[in-house]
PDB file of N, CA and C in Angstrom:
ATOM      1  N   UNK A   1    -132.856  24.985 -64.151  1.00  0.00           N
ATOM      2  CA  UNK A   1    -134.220  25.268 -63.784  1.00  0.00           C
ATOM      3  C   UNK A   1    -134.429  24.797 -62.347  1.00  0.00           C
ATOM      4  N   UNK A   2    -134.732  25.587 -61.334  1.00  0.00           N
ATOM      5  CA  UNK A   2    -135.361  24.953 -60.291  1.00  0.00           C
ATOM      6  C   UNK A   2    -136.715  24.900 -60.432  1.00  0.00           C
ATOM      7  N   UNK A   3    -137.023  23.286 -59.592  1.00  0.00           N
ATOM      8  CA  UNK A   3    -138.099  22.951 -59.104  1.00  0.00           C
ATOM      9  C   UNK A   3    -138.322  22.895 -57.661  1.00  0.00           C
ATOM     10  N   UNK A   4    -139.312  22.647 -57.006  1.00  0.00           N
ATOM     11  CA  UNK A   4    -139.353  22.292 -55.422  1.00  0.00           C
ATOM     12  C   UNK A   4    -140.059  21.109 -56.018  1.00  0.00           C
ATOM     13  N   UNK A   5    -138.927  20.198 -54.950  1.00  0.00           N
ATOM     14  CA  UNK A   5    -140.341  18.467 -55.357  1.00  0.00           C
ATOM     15  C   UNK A   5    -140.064  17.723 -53.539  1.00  0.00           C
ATOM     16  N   UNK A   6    -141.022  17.270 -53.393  1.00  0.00           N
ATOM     17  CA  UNK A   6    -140.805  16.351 -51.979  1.00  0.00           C
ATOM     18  C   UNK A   6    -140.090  15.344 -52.412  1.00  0.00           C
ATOM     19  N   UNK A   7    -138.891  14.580 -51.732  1.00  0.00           N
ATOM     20  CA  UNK A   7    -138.559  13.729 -51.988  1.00  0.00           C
ATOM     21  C   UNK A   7    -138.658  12.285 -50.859  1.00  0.00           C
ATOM     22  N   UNK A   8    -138.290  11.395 -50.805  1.00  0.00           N
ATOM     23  CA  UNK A   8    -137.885  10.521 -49.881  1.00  0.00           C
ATOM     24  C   UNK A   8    -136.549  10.424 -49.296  1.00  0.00           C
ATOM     25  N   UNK A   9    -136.281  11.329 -47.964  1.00  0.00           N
ATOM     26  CA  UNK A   9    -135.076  11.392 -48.195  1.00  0.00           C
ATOM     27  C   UNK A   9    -134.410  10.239 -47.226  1.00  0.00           C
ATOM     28  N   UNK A  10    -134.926   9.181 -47.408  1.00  0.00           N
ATOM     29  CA  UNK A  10    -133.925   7.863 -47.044  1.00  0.00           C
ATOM     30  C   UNK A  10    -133.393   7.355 -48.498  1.00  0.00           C
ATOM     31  N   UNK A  11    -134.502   7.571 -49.713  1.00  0.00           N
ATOM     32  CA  UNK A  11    -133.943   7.072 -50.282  1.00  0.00           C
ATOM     33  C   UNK A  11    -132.726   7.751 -51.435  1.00  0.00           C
ATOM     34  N   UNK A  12    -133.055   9.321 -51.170  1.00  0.00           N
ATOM     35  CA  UNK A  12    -131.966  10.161 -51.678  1.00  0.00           C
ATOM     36  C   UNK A  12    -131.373   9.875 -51.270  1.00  0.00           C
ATOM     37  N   UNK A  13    -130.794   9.510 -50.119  1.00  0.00           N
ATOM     38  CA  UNK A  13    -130.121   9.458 -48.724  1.00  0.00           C
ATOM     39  C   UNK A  13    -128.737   8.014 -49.733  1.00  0.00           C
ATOM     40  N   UNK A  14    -129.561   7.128 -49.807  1.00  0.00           N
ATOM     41  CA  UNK A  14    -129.213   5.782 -50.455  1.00  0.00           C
ATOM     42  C   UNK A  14    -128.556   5.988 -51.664  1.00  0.00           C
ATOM     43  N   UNK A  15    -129.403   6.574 -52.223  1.00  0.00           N
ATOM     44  CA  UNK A  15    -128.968   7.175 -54.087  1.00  0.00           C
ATOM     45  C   UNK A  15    -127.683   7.931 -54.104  1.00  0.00           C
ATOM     46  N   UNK A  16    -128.052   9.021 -53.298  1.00  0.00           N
ATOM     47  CA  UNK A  16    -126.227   9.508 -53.255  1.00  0.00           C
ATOM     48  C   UNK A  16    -124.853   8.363 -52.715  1.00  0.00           C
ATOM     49  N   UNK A  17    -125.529   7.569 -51.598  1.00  0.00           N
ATOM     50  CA  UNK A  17    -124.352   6.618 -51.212  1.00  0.00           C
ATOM     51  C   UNK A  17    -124.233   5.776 -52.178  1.00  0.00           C
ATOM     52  N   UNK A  18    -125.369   4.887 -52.699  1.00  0.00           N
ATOM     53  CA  UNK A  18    -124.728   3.910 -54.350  1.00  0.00           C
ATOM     54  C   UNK A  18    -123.688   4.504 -55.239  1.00  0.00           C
ATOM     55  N   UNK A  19    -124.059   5.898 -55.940  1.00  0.00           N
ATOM     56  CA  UNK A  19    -123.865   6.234 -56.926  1.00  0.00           C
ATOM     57  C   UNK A  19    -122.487   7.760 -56.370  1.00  0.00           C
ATOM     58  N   UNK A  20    -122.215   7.057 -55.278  1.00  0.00           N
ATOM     59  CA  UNK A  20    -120.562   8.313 -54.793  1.00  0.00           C
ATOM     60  C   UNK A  20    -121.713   9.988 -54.993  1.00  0.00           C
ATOM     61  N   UNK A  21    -122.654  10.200 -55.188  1.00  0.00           N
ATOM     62  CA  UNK A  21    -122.912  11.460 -55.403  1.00  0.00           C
ATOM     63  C   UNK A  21    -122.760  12.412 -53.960  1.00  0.00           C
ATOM     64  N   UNK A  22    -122.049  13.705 -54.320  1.00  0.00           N
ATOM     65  CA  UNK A  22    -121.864  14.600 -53.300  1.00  0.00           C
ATOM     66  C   UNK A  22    -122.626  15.442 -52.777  1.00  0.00           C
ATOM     67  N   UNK A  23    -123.772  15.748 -53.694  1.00  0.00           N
ATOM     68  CA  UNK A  23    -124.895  16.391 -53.840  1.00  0.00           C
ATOM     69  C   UNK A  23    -126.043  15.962 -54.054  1.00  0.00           C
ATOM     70  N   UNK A  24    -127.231  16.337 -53.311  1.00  0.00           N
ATOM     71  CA  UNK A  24    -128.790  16.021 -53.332  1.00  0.00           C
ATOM     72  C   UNK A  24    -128.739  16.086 -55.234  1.00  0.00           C
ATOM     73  N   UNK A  25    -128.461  17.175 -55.909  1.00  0.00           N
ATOM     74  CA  UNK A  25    -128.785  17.202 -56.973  1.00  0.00           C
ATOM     75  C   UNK A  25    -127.888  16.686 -57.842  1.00  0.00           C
ATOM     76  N   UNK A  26    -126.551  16.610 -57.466  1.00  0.00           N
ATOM     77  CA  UNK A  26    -126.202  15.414 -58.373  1.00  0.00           C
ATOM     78  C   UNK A  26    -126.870  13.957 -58.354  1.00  0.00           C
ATOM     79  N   UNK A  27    -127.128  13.972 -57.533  1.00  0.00           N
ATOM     80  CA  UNK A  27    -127.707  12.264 -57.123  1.00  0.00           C
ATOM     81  C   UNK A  27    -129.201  12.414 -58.130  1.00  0.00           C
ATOM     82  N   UNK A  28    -129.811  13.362 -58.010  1.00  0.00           N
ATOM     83  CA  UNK A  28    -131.008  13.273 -58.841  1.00  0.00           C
ATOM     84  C   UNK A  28    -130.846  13.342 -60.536  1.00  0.00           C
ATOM     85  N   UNK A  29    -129.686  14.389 -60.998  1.00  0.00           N
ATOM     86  CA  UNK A  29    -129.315  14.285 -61.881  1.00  0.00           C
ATOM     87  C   UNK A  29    -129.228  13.009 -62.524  1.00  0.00           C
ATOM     88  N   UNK A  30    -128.235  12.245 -62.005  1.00  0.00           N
ATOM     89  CA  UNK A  30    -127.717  10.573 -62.067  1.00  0.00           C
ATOM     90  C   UNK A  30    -128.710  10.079 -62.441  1.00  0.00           C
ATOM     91  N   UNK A  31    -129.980   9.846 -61.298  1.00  0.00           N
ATOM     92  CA  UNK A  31    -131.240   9.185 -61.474  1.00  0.00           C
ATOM     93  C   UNK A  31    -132.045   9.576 -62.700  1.00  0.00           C
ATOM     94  N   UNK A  32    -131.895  10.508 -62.831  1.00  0.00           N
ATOM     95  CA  UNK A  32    -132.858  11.084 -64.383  1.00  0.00           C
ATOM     96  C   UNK A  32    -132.276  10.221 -65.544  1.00  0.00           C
ATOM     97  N   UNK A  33    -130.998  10.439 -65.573  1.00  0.00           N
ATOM     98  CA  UNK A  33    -130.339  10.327 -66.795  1.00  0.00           C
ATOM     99  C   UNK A  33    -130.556   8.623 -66.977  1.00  0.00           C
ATOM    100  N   UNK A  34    -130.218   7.920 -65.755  1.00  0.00           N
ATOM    101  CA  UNK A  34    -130.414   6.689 -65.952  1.00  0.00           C
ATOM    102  C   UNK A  34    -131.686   6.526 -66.175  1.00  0.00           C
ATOM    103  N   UNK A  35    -132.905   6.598 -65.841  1.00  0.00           N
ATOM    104  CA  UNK A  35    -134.225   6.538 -66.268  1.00  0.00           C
ATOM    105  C   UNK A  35    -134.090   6.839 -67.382  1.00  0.00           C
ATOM    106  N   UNK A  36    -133.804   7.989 -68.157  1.00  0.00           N
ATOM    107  CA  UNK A  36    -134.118   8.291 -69.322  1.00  0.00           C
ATOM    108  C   UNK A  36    -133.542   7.507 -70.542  1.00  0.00           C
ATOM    109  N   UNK A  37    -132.226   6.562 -69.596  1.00  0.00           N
ATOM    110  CA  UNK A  37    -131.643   5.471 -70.760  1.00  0.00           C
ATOM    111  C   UNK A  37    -132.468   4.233 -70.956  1.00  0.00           C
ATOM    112  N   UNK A  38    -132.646   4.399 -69.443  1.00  0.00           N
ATOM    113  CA  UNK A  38    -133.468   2.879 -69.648  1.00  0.00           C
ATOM    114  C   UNK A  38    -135.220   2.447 -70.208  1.00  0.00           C
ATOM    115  N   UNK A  39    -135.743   4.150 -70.057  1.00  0.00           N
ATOM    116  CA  UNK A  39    -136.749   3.862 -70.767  1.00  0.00           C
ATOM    117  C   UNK A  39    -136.278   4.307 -72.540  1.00  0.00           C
ATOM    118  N   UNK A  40    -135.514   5.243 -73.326  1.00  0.00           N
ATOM    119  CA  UNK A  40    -135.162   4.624 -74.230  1.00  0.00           C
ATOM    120  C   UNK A  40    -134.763   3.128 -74.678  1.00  0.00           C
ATOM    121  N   UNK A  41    -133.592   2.657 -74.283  1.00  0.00           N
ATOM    122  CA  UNK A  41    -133.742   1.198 -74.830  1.00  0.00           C
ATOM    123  C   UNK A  41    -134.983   0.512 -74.505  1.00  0.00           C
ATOM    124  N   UNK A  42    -135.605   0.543 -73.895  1.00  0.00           N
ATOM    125  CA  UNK A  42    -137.174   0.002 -73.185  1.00  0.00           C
ATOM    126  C   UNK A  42    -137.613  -0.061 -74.610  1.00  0.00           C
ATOM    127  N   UNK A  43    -138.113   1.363 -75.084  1.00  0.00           N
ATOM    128  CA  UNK A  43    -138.725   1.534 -76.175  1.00  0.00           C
ATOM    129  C   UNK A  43    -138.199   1.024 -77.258  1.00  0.00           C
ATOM    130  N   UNK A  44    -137.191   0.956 -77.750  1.00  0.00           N
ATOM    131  CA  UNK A  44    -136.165   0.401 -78.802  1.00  0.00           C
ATOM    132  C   UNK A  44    -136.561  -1.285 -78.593  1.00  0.00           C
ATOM    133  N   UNK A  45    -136.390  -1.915 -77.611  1.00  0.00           N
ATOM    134  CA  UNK A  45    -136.593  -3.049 -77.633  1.00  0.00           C
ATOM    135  C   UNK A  45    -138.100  -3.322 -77.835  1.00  0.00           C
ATOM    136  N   UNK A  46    -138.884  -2.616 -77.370  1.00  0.00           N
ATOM    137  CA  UNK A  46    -140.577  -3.067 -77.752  1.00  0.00           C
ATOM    138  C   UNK A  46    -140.634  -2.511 -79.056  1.00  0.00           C
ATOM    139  N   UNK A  47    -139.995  -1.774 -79.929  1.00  0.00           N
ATOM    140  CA  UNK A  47    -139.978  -1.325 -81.388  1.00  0.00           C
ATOM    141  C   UNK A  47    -139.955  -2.533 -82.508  1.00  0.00           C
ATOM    142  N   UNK A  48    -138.747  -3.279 -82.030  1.00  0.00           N
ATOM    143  CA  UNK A  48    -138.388  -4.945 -82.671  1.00  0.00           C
ATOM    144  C   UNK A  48    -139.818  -5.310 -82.712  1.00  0.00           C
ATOM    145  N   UNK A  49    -139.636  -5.997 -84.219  1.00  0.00           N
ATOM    146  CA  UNK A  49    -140.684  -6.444 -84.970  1.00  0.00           C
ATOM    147  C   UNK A  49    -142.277  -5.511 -85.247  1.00  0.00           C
ATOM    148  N   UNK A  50    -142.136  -4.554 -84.791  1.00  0.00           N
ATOM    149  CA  UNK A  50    -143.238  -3.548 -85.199  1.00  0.00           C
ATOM    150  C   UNK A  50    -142.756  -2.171 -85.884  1.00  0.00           C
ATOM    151  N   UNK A  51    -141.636  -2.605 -86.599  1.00  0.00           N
ATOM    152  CA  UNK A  51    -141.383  -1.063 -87.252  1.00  0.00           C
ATOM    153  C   UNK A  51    -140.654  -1.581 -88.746  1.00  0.00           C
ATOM    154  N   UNK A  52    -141.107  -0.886 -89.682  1.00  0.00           N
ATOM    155  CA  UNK A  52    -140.376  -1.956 -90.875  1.00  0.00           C
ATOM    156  C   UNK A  52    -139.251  -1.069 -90.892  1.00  0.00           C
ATOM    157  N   UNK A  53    -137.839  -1.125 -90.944  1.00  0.00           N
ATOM    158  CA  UNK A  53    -136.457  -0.817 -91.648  1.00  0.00           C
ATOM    159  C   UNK A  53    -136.299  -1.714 -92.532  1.00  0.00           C
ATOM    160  N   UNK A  54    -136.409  -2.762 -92.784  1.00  0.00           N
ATOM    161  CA  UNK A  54    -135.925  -3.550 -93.693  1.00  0.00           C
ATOM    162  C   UNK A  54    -135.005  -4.560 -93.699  1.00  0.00           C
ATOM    163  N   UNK A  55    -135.197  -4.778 -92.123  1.00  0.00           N
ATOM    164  CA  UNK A  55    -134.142  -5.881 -91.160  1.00  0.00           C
ATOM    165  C   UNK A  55    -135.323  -6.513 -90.671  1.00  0.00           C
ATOM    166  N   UNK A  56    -135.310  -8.011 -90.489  1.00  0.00           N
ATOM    167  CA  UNK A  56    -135.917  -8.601 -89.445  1.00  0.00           C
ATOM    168  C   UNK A  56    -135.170  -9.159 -88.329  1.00  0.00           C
ATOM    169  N   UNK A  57    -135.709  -9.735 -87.454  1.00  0.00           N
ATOM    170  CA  UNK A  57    -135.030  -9.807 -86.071  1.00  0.00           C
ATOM    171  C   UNK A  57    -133.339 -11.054 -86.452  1.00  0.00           C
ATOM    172  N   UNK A  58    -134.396 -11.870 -87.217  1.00  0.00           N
ATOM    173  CA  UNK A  58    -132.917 -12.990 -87.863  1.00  0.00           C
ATOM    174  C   UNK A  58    -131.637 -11.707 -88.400  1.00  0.00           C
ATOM    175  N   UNK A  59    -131.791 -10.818 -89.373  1.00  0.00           N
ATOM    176  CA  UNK A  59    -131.120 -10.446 -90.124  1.00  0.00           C
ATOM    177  C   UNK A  59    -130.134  -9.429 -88.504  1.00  0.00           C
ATOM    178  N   UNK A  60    -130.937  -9.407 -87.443  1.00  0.00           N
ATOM    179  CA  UNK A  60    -130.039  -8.418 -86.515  1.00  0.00           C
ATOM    180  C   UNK A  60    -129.164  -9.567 -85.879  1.00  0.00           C
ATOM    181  N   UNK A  61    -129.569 -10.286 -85.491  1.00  0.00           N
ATOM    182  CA  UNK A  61    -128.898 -11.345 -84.883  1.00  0.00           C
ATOM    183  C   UNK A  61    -127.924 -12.019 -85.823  1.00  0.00           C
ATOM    184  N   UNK A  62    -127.608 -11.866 -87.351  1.00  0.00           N
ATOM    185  CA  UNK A  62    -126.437 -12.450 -87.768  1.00  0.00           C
ATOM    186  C   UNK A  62    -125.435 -11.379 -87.901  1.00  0.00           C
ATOM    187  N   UNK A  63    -126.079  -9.637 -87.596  1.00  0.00           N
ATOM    188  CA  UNK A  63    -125.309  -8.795 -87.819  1.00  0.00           C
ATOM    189  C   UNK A  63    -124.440  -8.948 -86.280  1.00  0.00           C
ATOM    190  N   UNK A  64    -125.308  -8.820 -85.149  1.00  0.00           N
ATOM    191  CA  UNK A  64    -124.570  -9.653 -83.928  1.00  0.00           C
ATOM    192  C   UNK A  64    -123.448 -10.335 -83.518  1.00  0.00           C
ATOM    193  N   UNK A  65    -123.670 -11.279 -84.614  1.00  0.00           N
ATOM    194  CA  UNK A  65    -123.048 -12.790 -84.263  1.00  0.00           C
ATOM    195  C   UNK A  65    -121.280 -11.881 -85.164  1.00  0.00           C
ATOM    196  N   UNK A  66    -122.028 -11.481 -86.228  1.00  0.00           N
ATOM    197  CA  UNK A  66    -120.383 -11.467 -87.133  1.00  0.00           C
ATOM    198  C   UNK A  66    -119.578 -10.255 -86.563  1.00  0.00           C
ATOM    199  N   UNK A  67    -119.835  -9.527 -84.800  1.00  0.00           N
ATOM    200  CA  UNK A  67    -119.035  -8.990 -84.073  1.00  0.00           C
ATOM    201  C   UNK A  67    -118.304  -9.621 -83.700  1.00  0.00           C
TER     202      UNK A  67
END
């Protein structure tokens, strides 16, 4: 899908040099995907203790420990 978006391009500029990207849009690619991990676990971690499965936080932490 194309979009047109303004970007910052010092900091595209940056994003491709961190992350080896060869391309404006690989580099954005990269950036999505990592956002999109990190606000999943985000959410996963603010989930703990407000969702019943039938584990409490003790019962994750001995499943933890016996790795």
């Amino acid at each position: 899908m194309k979009t047109l978006i303004d970007l910052d391009e010092k900091l595209l500029q940056q994003a491709m040099k961190l992350g080896n990207a060869r391309t404006k849009r690989e580099a954005v690619l990269e950036a999505l995907r990592a956002y999109v991990g990190m606000k999943s676990r985000q959410r996963l971690r603010n989930m703990i203790g407000h969702t019943r499965f039938g584990m409490t936080q003790k019962d994750l932490e001995k499943l933890r420990a016996m790795d």
